[in-house]
C-alpha atoms as a PDB file:
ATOM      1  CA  UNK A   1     127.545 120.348 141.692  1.00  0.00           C
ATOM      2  CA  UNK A   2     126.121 117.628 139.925  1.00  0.00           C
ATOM      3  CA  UNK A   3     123.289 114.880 140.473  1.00  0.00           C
ATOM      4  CA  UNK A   4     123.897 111.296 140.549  1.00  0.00           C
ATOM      5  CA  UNK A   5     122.286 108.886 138.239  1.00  0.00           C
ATOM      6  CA  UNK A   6     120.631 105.233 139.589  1.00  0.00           C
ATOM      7  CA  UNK A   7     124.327 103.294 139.122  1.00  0.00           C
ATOM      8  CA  UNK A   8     126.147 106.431 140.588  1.00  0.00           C
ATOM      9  CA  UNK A   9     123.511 106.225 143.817  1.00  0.00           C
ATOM     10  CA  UNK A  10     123.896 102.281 144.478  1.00  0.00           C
ATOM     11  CA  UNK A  11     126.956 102.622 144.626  1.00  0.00           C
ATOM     12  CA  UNK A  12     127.430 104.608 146.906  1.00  0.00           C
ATOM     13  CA  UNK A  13     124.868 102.601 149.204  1.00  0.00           C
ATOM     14  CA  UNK A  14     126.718  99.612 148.260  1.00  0.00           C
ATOM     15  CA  UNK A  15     130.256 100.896 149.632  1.00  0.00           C
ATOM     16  CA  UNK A  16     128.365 102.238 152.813  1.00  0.00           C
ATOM     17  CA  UNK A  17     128.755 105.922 152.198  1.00  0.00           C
ATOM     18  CA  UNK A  18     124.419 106.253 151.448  1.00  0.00           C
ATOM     19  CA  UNK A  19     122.081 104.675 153.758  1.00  0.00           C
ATOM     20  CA  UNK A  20     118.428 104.400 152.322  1.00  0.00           C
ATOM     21  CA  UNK A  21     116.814 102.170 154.304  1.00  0.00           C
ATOM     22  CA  UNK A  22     114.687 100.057 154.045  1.00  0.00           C
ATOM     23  CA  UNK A  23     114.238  99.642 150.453  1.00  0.00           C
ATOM     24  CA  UNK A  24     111.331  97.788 149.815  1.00  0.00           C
ATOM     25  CA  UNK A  25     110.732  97.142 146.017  1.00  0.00           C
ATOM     26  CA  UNK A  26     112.818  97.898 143.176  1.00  0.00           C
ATOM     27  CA  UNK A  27     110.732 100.407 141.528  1.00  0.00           C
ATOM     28  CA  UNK A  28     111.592 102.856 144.593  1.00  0.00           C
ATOM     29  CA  UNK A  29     114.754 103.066 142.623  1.00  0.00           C
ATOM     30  CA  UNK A  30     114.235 105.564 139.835  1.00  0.00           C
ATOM     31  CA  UNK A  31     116.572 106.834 137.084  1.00  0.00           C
ATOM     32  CA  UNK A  32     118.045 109.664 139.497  1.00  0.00           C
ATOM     33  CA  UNK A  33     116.501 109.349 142.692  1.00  0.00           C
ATOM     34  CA  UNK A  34     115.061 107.310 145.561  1.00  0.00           C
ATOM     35  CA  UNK A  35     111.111 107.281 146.429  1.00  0.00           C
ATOM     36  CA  UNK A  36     110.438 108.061 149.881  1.00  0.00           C
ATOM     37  CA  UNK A  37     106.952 106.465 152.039  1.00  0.00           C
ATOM     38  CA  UNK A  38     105.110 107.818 153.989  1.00  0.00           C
ATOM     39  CA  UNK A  39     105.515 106.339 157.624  1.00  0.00           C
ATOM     40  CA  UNK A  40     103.404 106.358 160.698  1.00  0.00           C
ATOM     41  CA  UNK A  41     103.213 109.227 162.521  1.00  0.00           C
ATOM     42  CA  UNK A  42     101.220 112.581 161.415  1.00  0.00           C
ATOM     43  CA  UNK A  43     101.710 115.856 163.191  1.00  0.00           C
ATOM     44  CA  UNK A  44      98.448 117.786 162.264  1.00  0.00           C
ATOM     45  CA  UNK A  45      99.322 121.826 162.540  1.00  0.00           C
ATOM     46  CA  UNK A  46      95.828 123.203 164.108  1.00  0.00           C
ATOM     47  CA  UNK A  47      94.604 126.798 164.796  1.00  0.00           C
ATOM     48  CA  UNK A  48      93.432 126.787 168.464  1.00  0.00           C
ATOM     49  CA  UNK A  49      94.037 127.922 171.958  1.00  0.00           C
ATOM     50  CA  UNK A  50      97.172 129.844 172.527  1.00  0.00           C
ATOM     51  CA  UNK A  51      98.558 128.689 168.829  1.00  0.00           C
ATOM     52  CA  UNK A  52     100.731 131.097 167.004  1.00  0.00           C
ATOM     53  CA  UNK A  53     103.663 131.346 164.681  1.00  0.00           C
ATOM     54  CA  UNK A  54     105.926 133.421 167.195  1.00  0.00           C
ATOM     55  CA  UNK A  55     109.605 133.177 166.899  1.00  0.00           C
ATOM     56  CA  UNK A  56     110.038 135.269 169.736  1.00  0.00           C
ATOM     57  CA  UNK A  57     108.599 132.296 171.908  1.00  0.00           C
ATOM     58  CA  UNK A  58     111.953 130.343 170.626  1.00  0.00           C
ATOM     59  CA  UNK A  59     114.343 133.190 171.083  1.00  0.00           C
ATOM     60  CA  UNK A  60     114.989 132.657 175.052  1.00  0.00           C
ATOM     61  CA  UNK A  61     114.039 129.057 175.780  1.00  0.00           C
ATOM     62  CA  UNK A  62     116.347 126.167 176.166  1.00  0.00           C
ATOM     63  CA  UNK A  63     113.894 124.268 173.494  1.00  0.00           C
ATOM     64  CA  UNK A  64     114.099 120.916 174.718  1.00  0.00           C
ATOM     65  CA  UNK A  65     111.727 119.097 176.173  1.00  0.00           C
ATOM     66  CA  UNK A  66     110.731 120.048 179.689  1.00  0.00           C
ATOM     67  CA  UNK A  67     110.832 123.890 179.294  1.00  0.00           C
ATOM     68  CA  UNK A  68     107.663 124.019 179.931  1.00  0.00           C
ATOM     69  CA  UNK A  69     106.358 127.517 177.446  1.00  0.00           C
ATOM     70  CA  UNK A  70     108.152 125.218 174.814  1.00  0.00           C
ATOM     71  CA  UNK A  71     106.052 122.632 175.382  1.00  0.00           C
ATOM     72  CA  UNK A  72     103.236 124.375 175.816  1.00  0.00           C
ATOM     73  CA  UNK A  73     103.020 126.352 172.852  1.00  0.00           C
ATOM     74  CA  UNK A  74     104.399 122.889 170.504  1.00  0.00           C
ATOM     75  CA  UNK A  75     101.336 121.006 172.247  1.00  0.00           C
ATOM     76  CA  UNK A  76      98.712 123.948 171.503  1.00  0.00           C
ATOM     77  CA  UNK A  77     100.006 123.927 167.885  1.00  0.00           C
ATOM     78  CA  UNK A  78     100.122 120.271 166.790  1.00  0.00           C
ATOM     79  CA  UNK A  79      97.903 117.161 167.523  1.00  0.00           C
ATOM     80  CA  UNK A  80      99.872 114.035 166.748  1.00  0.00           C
ATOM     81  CA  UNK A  81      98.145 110.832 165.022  1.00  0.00           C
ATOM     82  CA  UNK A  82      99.298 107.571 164.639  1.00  0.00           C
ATOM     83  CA  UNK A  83      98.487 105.423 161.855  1.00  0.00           C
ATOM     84  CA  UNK A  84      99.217 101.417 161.164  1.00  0.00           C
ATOM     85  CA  UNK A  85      99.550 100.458 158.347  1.00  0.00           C
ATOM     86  CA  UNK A  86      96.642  99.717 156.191  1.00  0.00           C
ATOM     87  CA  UNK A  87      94.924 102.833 157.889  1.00  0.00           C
ATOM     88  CA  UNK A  88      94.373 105.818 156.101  1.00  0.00           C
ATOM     89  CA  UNK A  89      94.974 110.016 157.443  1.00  0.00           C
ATOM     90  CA  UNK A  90      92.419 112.644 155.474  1.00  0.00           C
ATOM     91  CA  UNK A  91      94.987 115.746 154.406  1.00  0.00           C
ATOM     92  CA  UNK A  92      92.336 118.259 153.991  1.00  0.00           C
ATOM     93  CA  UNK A  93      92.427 120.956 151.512  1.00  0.00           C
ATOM     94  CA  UNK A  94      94.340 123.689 153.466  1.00  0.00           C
ATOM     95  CA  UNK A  95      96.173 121.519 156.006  1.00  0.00           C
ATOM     96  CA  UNK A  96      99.376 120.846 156.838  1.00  0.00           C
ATOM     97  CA  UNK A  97     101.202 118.585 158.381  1.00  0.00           C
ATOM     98  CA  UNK A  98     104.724 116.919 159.298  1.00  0.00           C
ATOM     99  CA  UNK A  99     104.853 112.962 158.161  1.00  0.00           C
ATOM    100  CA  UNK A 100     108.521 111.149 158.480  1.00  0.00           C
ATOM    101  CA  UNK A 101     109.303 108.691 155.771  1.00  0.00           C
ATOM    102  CA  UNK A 102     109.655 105.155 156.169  1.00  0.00           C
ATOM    103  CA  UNK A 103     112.982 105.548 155.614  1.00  0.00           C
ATOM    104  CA  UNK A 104     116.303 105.978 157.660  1.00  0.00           C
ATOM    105  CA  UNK A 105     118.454 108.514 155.993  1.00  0.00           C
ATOM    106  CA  UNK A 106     122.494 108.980 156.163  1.00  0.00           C
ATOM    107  CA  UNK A 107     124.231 111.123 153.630  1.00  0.00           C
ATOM    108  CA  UNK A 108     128.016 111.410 154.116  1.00  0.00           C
ATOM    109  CA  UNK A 109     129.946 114.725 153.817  1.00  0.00           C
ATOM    110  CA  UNK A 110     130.275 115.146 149.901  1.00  0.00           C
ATOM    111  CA  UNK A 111     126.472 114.896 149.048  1.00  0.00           C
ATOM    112  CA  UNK A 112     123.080 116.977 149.653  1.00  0.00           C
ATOM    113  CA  UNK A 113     120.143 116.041 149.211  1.00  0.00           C
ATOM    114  CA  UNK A 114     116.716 117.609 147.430  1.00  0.00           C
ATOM    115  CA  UNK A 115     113.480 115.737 148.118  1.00  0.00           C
ATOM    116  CA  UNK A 116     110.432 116.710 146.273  1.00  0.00           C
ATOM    117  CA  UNK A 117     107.059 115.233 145.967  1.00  0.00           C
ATOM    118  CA  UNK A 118     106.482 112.563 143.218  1.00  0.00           C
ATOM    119  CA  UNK A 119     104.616 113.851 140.258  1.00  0.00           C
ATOM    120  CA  UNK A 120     101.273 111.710 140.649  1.00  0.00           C
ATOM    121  CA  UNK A 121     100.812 113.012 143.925  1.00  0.00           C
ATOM    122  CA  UNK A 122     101.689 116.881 142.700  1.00  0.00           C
ATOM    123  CA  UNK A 123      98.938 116.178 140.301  1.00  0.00           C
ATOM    124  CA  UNK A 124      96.221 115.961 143.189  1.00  0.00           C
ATOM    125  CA  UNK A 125      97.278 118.943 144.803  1.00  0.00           C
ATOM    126  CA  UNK A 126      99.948 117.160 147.244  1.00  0.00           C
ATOM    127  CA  UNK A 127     102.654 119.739 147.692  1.00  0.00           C
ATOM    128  CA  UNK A 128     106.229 119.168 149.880  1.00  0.00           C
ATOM    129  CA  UNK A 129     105.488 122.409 151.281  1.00  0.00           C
ATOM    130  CA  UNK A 130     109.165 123.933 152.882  1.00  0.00           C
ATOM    131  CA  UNK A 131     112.115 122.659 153.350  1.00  0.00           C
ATOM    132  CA  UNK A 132     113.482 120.168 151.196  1.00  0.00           C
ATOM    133  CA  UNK A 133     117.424 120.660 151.619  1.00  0.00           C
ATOM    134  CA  UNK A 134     118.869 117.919 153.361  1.00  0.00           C
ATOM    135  CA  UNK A 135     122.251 118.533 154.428  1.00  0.00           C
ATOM    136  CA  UNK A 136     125.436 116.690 154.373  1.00  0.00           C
ATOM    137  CA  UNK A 137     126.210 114.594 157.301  1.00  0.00           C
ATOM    138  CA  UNK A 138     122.495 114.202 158.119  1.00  0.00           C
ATOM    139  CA  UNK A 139     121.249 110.716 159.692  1.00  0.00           C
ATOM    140  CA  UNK A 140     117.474 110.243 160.551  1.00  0.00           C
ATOM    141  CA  UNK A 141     114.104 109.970 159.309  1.00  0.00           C
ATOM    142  CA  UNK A 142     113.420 113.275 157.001  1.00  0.00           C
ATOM    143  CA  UNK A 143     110.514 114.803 157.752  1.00  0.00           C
ATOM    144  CA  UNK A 144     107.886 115.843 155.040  1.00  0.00           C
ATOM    145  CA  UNK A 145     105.893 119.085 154.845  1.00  0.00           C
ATOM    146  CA  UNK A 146     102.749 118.143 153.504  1.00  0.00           C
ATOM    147  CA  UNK A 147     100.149 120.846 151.949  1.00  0.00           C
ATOM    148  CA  UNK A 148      96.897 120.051 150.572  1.00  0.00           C
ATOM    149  CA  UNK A 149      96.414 122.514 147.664  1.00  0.00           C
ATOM    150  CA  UNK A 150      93.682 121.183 145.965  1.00  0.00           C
ATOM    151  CA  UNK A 151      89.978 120.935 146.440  1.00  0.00           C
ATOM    152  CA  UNK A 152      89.234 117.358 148.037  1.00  0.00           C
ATOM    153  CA  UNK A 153      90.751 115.830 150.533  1.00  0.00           C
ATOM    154  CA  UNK A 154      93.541 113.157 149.925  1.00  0.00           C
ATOM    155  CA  UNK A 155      93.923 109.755 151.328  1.00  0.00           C
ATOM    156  CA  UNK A 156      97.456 108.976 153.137  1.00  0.00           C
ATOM    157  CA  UNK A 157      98.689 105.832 153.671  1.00  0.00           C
ATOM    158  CA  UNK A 158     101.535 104.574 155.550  1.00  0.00           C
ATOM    159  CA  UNK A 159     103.984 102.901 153.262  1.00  0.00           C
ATOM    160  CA  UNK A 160     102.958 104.661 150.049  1.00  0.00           C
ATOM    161  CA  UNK A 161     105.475 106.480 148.127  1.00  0.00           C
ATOM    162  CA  UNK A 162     104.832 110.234 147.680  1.00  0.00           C
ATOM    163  CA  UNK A 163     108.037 111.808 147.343  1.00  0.00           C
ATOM    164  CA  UNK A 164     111.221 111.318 146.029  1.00  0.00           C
ATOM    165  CA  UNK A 165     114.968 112.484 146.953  1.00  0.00           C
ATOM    166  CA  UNK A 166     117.748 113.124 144.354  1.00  0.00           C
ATOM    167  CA  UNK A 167     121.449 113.572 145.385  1.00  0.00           C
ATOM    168  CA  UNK A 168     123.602 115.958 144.352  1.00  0.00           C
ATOM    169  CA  UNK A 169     127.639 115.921 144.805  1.00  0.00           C
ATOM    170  CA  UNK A 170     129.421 119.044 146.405  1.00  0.00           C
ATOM    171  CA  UNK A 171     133.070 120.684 145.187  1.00  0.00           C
ATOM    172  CA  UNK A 172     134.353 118.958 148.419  1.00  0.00           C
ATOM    173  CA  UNK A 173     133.373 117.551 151.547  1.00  0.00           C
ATOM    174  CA  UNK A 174     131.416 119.495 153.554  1.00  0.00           C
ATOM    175  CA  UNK A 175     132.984 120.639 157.294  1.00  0.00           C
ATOM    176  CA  UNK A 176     132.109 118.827 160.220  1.00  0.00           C
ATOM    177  CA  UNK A 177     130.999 122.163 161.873  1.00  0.00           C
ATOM    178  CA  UNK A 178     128.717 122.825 159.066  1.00  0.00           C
ATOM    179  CA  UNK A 179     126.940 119.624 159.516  1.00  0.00           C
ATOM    180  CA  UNK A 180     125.652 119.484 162.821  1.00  0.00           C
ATOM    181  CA  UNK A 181     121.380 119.769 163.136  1.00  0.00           C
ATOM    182  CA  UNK A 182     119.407 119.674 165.842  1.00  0.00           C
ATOM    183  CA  UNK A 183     117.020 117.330 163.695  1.00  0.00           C
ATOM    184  CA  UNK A 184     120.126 114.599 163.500  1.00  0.00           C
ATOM    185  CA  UNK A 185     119.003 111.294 164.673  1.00  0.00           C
ATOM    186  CA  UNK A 186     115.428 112.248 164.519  1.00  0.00           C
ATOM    187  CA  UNK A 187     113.173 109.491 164.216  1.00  0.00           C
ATOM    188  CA  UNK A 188     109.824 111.624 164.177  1.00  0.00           C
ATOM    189  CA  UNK A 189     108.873 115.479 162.928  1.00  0.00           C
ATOM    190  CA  UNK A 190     110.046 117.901 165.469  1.00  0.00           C
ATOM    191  CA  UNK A 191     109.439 121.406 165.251  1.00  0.00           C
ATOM    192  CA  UNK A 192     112.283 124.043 164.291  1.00  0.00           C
ATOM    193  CA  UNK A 193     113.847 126.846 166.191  1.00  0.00           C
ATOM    194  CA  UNK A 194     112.333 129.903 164.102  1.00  0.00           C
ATOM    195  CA  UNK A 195     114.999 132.119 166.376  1.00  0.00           C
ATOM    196  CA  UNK A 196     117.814 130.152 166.280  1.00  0.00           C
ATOM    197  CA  UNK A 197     120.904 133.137 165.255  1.00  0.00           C
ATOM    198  CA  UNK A 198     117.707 135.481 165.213  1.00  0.00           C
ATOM    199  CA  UNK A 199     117.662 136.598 168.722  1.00  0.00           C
ATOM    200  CA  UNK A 200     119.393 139.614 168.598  1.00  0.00           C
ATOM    201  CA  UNK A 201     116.027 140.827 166.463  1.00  0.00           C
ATOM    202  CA  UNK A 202     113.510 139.669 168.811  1.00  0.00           C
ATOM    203  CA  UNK A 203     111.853 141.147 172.369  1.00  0.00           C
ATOM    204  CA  UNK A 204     113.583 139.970 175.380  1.00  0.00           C
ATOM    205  CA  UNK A 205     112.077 137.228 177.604  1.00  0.00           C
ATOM    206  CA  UNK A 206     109.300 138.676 180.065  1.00  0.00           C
ATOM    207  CA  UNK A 207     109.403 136.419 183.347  1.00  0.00           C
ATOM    208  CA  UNK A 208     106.422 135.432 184.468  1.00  0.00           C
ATOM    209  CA  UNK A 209     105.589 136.652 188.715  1.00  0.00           C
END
């Protein structure tokens, strides 16, 4: 595995086989990666109500909207914002929340790719909190994990660029199988099955009377 450099990644956006888009200035073009904005919608993760981590909630549901204890327990947990741009979102110390980029992503089957936050925004405290894997054959918006770990709260703005994806190439291409994700084609944050190939581990489903 190895990670492409800035002439390695246009090409490969210039033959069609990377889609960054849009790019809006060429200093989101870095030596060996791609800055990624921040874009308009902010799923705030809140404590309240009926709110809980559970994966056993996900092991027996058909998790798509209209099962209604799905919905339920996704509405409970998040409140979702909208911001134009020009208007800030307050990420207070201890928060989290799920912010797509700007960007449309498409990686084709030979690369992977690891997004991470830029280091200016690191520096305040601004951490890409989970997941930051994105698999071959994925096409959407990626969705950002963002953690307050400092002390004062921090000042979003749509458009601004707080995090940053390098490629890397794979051995070989990876199988279509493989690449399938129920976040393909995802143009805001969703919420993950915690359960998904976990079921077998968790309580049945109790039907309610």
């Amino acid at each position: 595995m190895s990670a492409l450099v800035k002439s390695s990644i246009l090409k490969h956006m210039a033959d069609g086989k990377l889609v960054v888009s849009p790019i809006l200035c060429a200093r989101q073009r870095g030596a060996s990666s791609i800055d990624l904005r921040v874009g308009n919608v902010f799923l705030m993760v809140r404590a309240r109500g009926l709110s809980v981590v559970d994966p056993a909630r996900f092991a027996h549901t058909d998790d798509k909207v209209g099962d209604y204890e799905y919905e339920q327990a996704r509405r409970q947990k998040h409140e979702r914002y909208e911001a134009p741009f020009g208007q800030n979102f307050l990420l207070h110390p201890g928060m989290l929340a799920l912010v797509p980029t700007l960007e449309w992503i498409k990686l084709p089957a030979n690369l992977q790719g690891i997004v991470t936050a830029r280091s200016s925004w690191a520096r305040e405290g601004l951490s890409i909190a989970t997941a930051s894997l994105i698999h071959p054959g994925y096409k959407g918006v990626i969705t950002l994990e963002l953690a307050n770990l400092g002390q004062i709260p921090l000042s979003l703005y749509p458009g601004l660029r707080i995090a940053q994806i390098a490629f890397h190439t794979l051995t070989e291409d990876a199988a279509a199988k493989d690449m399938s994700s129920r976040f393909d084609m995802a143009f805001e944050p969703a919420e993950g099955n915690k359960a998904h190939g976990d079921e077998a581990f968790l309580p049945p489903k109790v039907k309610q009377p």
